[in-house]
PDB file of N, CA and C in Angstrom:
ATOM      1  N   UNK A   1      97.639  77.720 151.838  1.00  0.00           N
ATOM      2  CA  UNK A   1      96.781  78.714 151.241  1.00  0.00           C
ATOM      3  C   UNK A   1      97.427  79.255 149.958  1.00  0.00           C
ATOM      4  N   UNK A   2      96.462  79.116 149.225  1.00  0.00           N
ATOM      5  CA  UNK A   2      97.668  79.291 147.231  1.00  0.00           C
ATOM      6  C   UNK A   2      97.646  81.312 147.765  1.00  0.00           C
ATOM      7  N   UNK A   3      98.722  81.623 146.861  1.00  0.00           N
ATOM      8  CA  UNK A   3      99.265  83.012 147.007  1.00  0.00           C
ATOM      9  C   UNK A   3      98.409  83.300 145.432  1.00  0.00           C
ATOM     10  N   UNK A   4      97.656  84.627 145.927  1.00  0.00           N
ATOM     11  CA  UNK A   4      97.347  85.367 144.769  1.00  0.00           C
ATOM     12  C   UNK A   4      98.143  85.818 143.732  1.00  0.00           C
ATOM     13  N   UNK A   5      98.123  85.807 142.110  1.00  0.00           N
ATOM     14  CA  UNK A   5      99.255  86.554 141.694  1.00  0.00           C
ATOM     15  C   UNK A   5      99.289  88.052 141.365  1.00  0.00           C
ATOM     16  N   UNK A   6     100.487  88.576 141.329  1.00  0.00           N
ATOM     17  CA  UNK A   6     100.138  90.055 141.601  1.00  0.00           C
ATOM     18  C   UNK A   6      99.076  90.491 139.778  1.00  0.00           C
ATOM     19  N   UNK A   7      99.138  91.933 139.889  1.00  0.00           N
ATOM     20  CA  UNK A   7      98.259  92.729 138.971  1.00  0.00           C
ATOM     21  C   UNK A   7      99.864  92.045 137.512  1.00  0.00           C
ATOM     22  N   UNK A   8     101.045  92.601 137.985  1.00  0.00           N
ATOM     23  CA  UNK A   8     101.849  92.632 136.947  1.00  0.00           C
ATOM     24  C   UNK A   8     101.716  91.462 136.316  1.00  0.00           C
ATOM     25  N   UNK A   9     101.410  90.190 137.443  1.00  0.00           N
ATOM     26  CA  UNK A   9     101.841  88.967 136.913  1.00  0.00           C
ATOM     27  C   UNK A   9     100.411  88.207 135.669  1.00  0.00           C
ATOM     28  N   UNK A  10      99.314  88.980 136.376  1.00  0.00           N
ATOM     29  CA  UNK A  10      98.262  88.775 135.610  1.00  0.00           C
ATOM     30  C   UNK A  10      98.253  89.037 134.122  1.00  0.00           C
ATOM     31  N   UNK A  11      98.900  90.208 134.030  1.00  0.00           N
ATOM     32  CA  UNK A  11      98.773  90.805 132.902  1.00  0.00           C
ATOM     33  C   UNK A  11      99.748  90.064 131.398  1.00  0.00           C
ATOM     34  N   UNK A  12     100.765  89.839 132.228  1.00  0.00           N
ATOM     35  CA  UNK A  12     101.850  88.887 132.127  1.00  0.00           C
ATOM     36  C   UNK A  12     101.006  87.830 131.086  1.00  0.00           C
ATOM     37  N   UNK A  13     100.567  87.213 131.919  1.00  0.00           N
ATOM     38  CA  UNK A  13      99.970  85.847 131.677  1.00  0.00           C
ATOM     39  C   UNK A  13      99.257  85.725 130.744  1.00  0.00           C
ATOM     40  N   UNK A  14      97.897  86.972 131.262  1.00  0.00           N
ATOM     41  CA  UNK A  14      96.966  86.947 129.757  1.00  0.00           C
ATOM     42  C   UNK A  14      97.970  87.789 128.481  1.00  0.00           C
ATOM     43  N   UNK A  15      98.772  88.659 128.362  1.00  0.00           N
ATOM     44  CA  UNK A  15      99.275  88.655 127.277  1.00  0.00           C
ATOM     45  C   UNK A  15     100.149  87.547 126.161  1.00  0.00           C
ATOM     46  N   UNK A  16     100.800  86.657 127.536  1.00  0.00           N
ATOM     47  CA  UNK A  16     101.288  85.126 126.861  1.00  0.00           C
ATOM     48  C   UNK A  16     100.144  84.638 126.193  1.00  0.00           C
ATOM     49  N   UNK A  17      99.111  84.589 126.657  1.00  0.00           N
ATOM     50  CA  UNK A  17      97.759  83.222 126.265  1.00  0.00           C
ATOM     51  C   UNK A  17      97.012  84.198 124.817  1.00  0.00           C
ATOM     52  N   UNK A  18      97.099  85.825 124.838  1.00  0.00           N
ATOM     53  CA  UNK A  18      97.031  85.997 123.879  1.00  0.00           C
ATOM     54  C   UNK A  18      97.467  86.217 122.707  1.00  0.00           C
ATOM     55  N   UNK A  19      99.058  85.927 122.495  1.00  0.00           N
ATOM     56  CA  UNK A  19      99.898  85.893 121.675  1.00  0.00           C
ATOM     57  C   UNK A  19      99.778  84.067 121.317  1.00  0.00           C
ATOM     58  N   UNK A  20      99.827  83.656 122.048  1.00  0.00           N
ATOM     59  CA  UNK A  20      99.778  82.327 121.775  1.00  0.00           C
ATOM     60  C   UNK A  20      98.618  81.957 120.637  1.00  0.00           C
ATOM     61  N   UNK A  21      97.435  82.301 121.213  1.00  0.00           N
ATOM     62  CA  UNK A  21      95.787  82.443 120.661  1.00  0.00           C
ATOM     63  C   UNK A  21      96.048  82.999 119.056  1.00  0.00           C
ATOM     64  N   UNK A  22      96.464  84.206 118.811  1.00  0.00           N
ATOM     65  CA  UNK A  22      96.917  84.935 118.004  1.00  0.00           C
ATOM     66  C   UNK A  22      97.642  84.332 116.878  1.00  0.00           C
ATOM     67  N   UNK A  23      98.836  83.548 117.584  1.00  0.00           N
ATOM     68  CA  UNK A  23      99.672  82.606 116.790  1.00  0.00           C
ATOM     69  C   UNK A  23      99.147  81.552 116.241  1.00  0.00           C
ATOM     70  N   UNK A  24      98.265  80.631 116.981  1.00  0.00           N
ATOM     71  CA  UNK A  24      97.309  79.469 116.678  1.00  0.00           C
ATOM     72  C   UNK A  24      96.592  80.018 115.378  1.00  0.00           C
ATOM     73  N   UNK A  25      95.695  81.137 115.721  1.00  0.00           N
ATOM     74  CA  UNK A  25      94.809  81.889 114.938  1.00  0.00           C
ATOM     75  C   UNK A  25      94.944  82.075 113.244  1.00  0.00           C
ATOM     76  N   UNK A  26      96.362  82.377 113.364  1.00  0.00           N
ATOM     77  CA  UNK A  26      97.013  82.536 112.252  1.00  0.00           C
ATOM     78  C   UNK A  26      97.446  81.410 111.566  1.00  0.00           C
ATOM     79  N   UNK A  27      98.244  80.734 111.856  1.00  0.00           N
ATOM     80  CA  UNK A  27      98.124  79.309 111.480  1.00  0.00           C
ATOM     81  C   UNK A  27      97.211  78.619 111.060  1.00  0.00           C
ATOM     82  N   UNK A  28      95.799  78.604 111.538  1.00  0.00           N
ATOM     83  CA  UNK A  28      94.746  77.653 111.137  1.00  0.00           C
ATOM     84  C   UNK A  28      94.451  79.252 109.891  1.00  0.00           C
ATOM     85  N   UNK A  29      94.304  80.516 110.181  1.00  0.00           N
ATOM     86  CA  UNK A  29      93.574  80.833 109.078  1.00  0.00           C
ATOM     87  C   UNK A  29      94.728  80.608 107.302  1.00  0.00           C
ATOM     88  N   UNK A  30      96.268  80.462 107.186  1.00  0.00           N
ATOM     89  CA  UNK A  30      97.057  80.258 106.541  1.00  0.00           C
ATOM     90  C   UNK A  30      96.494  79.256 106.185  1.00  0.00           C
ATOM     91  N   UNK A  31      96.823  77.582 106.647  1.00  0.00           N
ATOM     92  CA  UNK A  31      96.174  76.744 106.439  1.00  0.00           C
ATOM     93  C   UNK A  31      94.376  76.754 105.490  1.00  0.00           C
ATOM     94  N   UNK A  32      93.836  77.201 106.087  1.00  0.00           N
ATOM     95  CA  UNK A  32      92.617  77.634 105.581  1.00  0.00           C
ATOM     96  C   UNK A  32      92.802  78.255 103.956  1.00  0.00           C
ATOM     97  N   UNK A  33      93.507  79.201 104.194  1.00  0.00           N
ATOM     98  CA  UNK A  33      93.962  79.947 102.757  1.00  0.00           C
ATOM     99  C   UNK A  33      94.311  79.040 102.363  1.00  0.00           C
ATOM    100  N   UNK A  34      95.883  78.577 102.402  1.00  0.00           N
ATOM    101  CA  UNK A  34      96.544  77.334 101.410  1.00  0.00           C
ATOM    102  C   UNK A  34      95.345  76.517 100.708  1.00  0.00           C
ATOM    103  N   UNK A  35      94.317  75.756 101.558  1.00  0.00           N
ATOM    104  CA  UNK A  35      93.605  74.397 100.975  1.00  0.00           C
ATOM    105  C   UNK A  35      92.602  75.377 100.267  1.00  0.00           C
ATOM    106  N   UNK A  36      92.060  76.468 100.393  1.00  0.00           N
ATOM    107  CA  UNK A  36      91.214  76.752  99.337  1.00  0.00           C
ATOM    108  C   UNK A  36      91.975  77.725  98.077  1.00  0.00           C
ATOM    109  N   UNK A  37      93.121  77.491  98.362  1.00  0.00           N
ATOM    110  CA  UNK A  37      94.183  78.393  97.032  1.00  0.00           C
ATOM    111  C   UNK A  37      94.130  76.685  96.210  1.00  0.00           C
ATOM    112  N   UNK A  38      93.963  75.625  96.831  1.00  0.00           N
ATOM    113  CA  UNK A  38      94.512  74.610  96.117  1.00  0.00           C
ATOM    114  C   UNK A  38      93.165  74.036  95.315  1.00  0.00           C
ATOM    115  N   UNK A  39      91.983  73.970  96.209  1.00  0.00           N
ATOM    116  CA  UNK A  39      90.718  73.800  95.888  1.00  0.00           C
ATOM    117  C   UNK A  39      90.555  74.739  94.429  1.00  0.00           C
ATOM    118  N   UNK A  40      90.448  76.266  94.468  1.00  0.00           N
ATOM    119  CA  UNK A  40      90.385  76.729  93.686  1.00  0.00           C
ATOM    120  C   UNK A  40      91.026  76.625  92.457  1.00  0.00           C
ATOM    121  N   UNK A  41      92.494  76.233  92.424  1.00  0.00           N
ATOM    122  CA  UNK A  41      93.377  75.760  91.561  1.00  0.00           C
ATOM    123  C   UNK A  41      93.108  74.285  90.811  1.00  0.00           C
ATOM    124  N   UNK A  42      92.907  73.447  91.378  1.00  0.00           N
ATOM    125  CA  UNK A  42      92.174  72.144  91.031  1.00  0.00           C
ATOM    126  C   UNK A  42      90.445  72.525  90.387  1.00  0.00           C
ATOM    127  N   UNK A  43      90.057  73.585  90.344  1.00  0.00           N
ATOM    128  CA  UNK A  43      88.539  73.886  90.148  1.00  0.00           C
ATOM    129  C   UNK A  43      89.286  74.508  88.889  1.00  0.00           C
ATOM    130  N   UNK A  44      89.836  74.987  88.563  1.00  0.00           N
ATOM    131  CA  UNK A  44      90.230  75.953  87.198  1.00  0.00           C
ATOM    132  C   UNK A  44      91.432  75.549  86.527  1.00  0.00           C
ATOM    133  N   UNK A  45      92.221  74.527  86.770  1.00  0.00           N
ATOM    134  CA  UNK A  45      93.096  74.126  86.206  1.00  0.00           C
ATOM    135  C   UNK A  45      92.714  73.405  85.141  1.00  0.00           C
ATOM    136  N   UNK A  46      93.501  74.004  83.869  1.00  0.00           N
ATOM    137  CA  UNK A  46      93.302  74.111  82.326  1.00  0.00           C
ATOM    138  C   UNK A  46      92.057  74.545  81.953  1.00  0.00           C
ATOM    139  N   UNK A  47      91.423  75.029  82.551  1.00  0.00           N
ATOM    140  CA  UNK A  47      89.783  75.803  81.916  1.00  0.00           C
ATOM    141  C   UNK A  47      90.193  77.184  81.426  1.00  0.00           C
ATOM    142  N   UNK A  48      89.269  77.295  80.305  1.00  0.00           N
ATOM    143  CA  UNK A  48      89.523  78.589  79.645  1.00  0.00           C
ATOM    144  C   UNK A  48      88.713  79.850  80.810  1.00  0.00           C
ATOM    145  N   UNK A  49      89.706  80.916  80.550  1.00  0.00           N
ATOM    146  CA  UNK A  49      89.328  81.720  81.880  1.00  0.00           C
ATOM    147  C   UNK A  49      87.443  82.646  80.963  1.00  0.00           C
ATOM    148  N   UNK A  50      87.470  82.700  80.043  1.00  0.00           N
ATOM    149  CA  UNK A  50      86.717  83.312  78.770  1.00  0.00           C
ATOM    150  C   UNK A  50      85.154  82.297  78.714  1.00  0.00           C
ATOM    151  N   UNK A  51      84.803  80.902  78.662  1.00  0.00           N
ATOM    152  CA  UNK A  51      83.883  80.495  78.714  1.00  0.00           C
ATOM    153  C   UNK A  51      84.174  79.343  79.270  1.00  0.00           C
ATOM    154  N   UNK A  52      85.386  78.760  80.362  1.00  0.00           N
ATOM    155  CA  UNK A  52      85.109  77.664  80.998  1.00  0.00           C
ATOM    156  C   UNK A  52      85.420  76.358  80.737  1.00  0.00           C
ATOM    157  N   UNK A  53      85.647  76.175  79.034  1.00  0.00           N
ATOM    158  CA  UNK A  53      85.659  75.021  78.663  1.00  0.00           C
ATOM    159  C   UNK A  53      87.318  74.766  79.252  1.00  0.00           C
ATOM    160  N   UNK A  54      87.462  73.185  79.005  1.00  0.00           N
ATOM    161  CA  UNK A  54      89.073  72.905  79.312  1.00  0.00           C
ATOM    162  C   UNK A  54      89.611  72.449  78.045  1.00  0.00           C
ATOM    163  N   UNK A  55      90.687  73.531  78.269  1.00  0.00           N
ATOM    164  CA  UNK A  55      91.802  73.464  77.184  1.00  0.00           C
ATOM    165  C   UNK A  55      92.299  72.304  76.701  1.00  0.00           C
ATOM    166  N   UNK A  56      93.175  72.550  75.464  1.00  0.00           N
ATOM    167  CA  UNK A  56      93.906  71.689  74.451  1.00  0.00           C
ATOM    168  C   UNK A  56      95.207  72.142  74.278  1.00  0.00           C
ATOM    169  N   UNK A  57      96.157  71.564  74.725  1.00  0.00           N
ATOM    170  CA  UNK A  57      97.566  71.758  74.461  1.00  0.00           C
ATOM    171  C   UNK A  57      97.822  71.717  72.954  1.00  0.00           C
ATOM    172  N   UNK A  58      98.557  72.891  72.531  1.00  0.00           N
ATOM    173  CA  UNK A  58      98.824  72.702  70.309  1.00  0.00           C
ATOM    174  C   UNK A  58     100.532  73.456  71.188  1.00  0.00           C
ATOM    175  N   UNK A  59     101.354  72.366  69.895  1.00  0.00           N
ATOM    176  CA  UNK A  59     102.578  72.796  69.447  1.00  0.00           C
ATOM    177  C   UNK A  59     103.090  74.468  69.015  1.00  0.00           C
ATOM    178  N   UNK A  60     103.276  75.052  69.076  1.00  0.00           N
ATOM    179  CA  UNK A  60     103.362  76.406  67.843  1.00  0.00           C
ATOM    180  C   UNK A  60     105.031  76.394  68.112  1.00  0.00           C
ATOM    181  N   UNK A  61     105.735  75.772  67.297  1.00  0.00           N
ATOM    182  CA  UNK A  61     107.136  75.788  67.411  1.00  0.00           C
ATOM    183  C   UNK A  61     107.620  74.796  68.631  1.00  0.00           C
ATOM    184  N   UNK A  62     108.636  75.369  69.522  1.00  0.00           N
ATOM    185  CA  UNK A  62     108.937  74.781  70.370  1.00  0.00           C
ATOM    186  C   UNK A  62     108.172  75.386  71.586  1.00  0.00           C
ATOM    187  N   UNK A  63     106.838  75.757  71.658  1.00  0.00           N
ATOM    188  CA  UNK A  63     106.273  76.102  72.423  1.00  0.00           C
ATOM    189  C   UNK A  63     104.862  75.000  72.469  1.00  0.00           C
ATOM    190  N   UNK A  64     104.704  74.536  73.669  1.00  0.00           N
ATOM    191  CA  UNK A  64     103.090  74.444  73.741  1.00  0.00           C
ATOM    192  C   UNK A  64     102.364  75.282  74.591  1.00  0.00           C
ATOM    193  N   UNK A  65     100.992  75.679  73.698  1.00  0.00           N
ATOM    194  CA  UNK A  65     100.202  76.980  74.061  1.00  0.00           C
ATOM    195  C   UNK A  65      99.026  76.106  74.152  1.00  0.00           C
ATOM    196  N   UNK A  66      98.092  76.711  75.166  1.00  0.00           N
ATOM    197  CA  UNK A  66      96.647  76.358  75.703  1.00  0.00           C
ATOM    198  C   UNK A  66      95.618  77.224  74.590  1.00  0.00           C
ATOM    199  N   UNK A  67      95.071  76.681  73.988  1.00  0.00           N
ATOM    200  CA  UNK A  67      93.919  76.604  73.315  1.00  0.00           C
ATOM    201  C   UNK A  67      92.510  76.045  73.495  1.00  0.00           C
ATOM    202  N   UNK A  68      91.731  76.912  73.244  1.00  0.00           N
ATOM    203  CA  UNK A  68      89.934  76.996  74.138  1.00  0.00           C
ATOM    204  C   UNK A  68      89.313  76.374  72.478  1.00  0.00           C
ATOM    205  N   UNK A  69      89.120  75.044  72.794  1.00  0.00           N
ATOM    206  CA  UNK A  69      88.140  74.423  70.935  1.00  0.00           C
ATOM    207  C   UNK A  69      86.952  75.607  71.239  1.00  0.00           C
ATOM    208  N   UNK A  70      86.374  75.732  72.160  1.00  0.00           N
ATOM    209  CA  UNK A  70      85.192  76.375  71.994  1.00  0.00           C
ATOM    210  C   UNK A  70      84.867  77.625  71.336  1.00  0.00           C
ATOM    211  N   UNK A  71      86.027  78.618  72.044  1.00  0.00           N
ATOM    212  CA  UNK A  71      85.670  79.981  71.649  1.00  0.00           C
ATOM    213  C   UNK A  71      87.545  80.801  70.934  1.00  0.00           C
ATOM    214  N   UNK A  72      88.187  79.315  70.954  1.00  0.00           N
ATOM    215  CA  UNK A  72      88.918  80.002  70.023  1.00  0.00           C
ATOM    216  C   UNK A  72      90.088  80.349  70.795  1.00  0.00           C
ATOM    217  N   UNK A  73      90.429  80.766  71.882  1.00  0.00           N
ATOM    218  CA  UNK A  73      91.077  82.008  72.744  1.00  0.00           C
ATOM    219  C   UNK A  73      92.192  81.168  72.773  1.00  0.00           C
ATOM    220  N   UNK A  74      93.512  81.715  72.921  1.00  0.00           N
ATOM    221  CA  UNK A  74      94.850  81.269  73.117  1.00  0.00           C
ATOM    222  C   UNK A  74      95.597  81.833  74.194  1.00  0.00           C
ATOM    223  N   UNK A  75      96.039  81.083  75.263  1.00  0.00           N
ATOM    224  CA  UNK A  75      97.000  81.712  76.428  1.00  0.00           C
ATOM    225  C   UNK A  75      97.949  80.816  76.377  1.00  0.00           C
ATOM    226  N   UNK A  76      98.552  81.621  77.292  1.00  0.00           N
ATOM    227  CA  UNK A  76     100.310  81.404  77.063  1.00  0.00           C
ATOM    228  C   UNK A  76     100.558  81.622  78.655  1.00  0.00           C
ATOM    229  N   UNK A  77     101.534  81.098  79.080  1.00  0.00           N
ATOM    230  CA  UNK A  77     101.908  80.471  80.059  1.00  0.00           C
ATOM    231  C   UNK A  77     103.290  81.471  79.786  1.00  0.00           C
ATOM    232  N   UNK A  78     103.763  81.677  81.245  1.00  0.00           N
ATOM    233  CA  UNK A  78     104.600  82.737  81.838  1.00  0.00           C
ATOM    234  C   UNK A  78     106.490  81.944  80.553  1.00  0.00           C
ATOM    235  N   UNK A  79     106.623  83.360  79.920  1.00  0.00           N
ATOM    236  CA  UNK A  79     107.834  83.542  79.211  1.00  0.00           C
ATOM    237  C   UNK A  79     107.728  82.784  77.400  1.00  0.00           C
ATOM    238  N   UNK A  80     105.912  81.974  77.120  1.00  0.00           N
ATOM    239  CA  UNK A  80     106.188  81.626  75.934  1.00  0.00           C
ATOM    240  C   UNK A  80     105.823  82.114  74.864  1.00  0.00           C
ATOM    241  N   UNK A  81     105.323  83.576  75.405  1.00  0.00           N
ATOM    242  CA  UNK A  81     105.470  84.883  74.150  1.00  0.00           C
ATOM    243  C   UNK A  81     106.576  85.300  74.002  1.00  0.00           C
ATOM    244  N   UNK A  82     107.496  85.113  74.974  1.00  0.00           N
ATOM    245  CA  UNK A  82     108.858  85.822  74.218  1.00  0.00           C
ATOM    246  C   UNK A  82     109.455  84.312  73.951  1.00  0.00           C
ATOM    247  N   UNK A  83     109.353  83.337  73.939  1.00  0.00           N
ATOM    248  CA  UNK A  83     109.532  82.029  73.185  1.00  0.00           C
ATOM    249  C   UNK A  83     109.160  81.869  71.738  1.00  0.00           C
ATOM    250  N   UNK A  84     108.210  82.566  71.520  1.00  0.00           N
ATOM    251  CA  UNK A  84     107.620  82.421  70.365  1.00  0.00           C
ATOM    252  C   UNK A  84     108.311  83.513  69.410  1.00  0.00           C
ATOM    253  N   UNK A  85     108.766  84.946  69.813  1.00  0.00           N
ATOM    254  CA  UNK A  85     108.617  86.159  69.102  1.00  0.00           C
ATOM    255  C   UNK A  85     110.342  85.913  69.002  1.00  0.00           C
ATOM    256  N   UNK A  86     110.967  85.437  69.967  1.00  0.00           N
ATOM    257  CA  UNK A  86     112.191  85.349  69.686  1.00  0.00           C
ATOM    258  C   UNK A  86     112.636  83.802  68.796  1.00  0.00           C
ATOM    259  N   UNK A  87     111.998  82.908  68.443  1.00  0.00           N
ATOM    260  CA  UNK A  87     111.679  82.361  67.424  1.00  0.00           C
ATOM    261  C   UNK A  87     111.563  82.794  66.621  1.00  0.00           C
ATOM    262  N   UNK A  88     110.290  83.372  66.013  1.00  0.00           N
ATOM    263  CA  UNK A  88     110.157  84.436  65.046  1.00  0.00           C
ATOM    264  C   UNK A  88     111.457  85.369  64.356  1.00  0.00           C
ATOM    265  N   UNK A  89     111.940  85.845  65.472  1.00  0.00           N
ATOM    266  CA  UNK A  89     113.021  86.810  65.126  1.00  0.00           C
ATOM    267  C   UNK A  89     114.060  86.092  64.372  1.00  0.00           C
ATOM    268  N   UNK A  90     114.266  84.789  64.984  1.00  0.00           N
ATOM    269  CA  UNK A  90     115.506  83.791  64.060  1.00  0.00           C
ATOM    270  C   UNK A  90     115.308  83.240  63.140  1.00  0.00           C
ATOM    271  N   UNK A  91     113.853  83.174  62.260  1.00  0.00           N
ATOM    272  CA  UNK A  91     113.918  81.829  61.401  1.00  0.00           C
ATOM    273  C   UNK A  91     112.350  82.236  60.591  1.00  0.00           C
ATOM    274  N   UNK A  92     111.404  83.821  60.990  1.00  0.00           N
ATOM    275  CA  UNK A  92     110.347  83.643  60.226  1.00  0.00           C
ATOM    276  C   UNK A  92     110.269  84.749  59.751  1.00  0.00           C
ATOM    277  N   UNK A  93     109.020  85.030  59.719  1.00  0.00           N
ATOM    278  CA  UNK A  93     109.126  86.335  58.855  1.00  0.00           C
ATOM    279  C   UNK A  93     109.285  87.734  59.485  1.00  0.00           C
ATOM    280  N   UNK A  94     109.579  87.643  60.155  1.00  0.00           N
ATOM    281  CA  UNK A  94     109.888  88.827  61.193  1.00  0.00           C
ATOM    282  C   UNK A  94     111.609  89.138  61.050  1.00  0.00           C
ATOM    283  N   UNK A  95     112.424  88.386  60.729  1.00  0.00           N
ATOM    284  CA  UNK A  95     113.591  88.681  60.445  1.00  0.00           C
ATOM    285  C   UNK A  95     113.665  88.846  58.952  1.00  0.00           C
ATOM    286  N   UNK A  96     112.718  88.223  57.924  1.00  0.00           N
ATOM    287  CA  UNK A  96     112.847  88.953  56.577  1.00  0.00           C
ATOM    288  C   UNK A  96     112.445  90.144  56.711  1.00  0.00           C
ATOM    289  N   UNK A  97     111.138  90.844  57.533  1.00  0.00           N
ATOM    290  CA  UNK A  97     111.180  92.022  57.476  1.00  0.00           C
ATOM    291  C   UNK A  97     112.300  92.648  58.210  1.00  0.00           C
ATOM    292  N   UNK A  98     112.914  92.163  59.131  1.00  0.00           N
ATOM    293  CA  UNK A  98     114.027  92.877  59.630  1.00  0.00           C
ATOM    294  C   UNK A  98     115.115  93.303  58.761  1.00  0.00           C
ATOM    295  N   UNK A  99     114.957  92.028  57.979  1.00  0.00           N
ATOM    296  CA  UNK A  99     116.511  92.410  56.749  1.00  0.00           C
ATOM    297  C   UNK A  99     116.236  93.401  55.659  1.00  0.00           C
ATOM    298  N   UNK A 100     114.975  93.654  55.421  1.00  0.00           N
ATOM    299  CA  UNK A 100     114.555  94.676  54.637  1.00  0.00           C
ATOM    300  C   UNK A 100     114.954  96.011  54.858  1.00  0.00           C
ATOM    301  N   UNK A 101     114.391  96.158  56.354  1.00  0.00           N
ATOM    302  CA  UNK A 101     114.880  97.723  56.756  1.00  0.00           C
ATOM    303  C   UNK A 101     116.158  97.946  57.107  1.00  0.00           C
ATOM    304  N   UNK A 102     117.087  96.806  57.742  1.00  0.00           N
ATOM    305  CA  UNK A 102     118.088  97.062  57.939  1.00  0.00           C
ATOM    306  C   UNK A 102     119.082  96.812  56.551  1.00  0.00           C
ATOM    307  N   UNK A 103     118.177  96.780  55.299  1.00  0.00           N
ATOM    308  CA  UNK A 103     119.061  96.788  54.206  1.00  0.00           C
ATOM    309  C   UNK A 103     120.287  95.937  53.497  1.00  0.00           C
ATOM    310  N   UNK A 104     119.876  94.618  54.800  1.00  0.00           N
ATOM    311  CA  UNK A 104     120.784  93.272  54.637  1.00  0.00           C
ATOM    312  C   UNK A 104     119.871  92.454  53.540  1.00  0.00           C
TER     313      UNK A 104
END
């Protein structure tokens, strides 16, 4: 004759099966996130965020910057404004005006 399990052991049990559930849960919804972070990324990768079109890589020094033919717009990609300005500072006109005020 199977032995009933007690109240403690019940409780026991369904709290395992719902941590477990919980854990699963999470996992598939991560997963879920990840493939539509990637979907979305593959849907907008190199499109101008402004009207959509897809960009054109241009030189500007030792930088290449994303350029929209359509509407013109220029972005820059993480650290190549201060690529550019600290360029500037060594070799354009931003250090002739520098030498002006500093009287060099």
């Amino acid at each position: 004759m199977p032995v009933k399990p007690s109240k403690v052991e019940e409780e026991h049990i369904w709290a395992h099966e719902m941590k477990l559930r919980l854990e699963r849960l999470e996992r598939e919804q991560k997963a879920k996130s990840e493939a539509e972070k990637q979907r979305l990324k593959e849907l907008h990768w190199m499109r101008c965020p402004k009207c959509g079109q897809e960009l054109a890589t241009e030189t500007y020094g030792a930088v290449e910057v994303d350029v929209c033919p359509s509407c013109k717009g220029v972005w820059l990609d993480a650290t190549e404004l201060e690529q550019i300005v600290d360029n500037e500072i060594r070799t354009g006109l931003l250090k002739r005006c520098l030498k002006v005020f500093r009287g060099k």
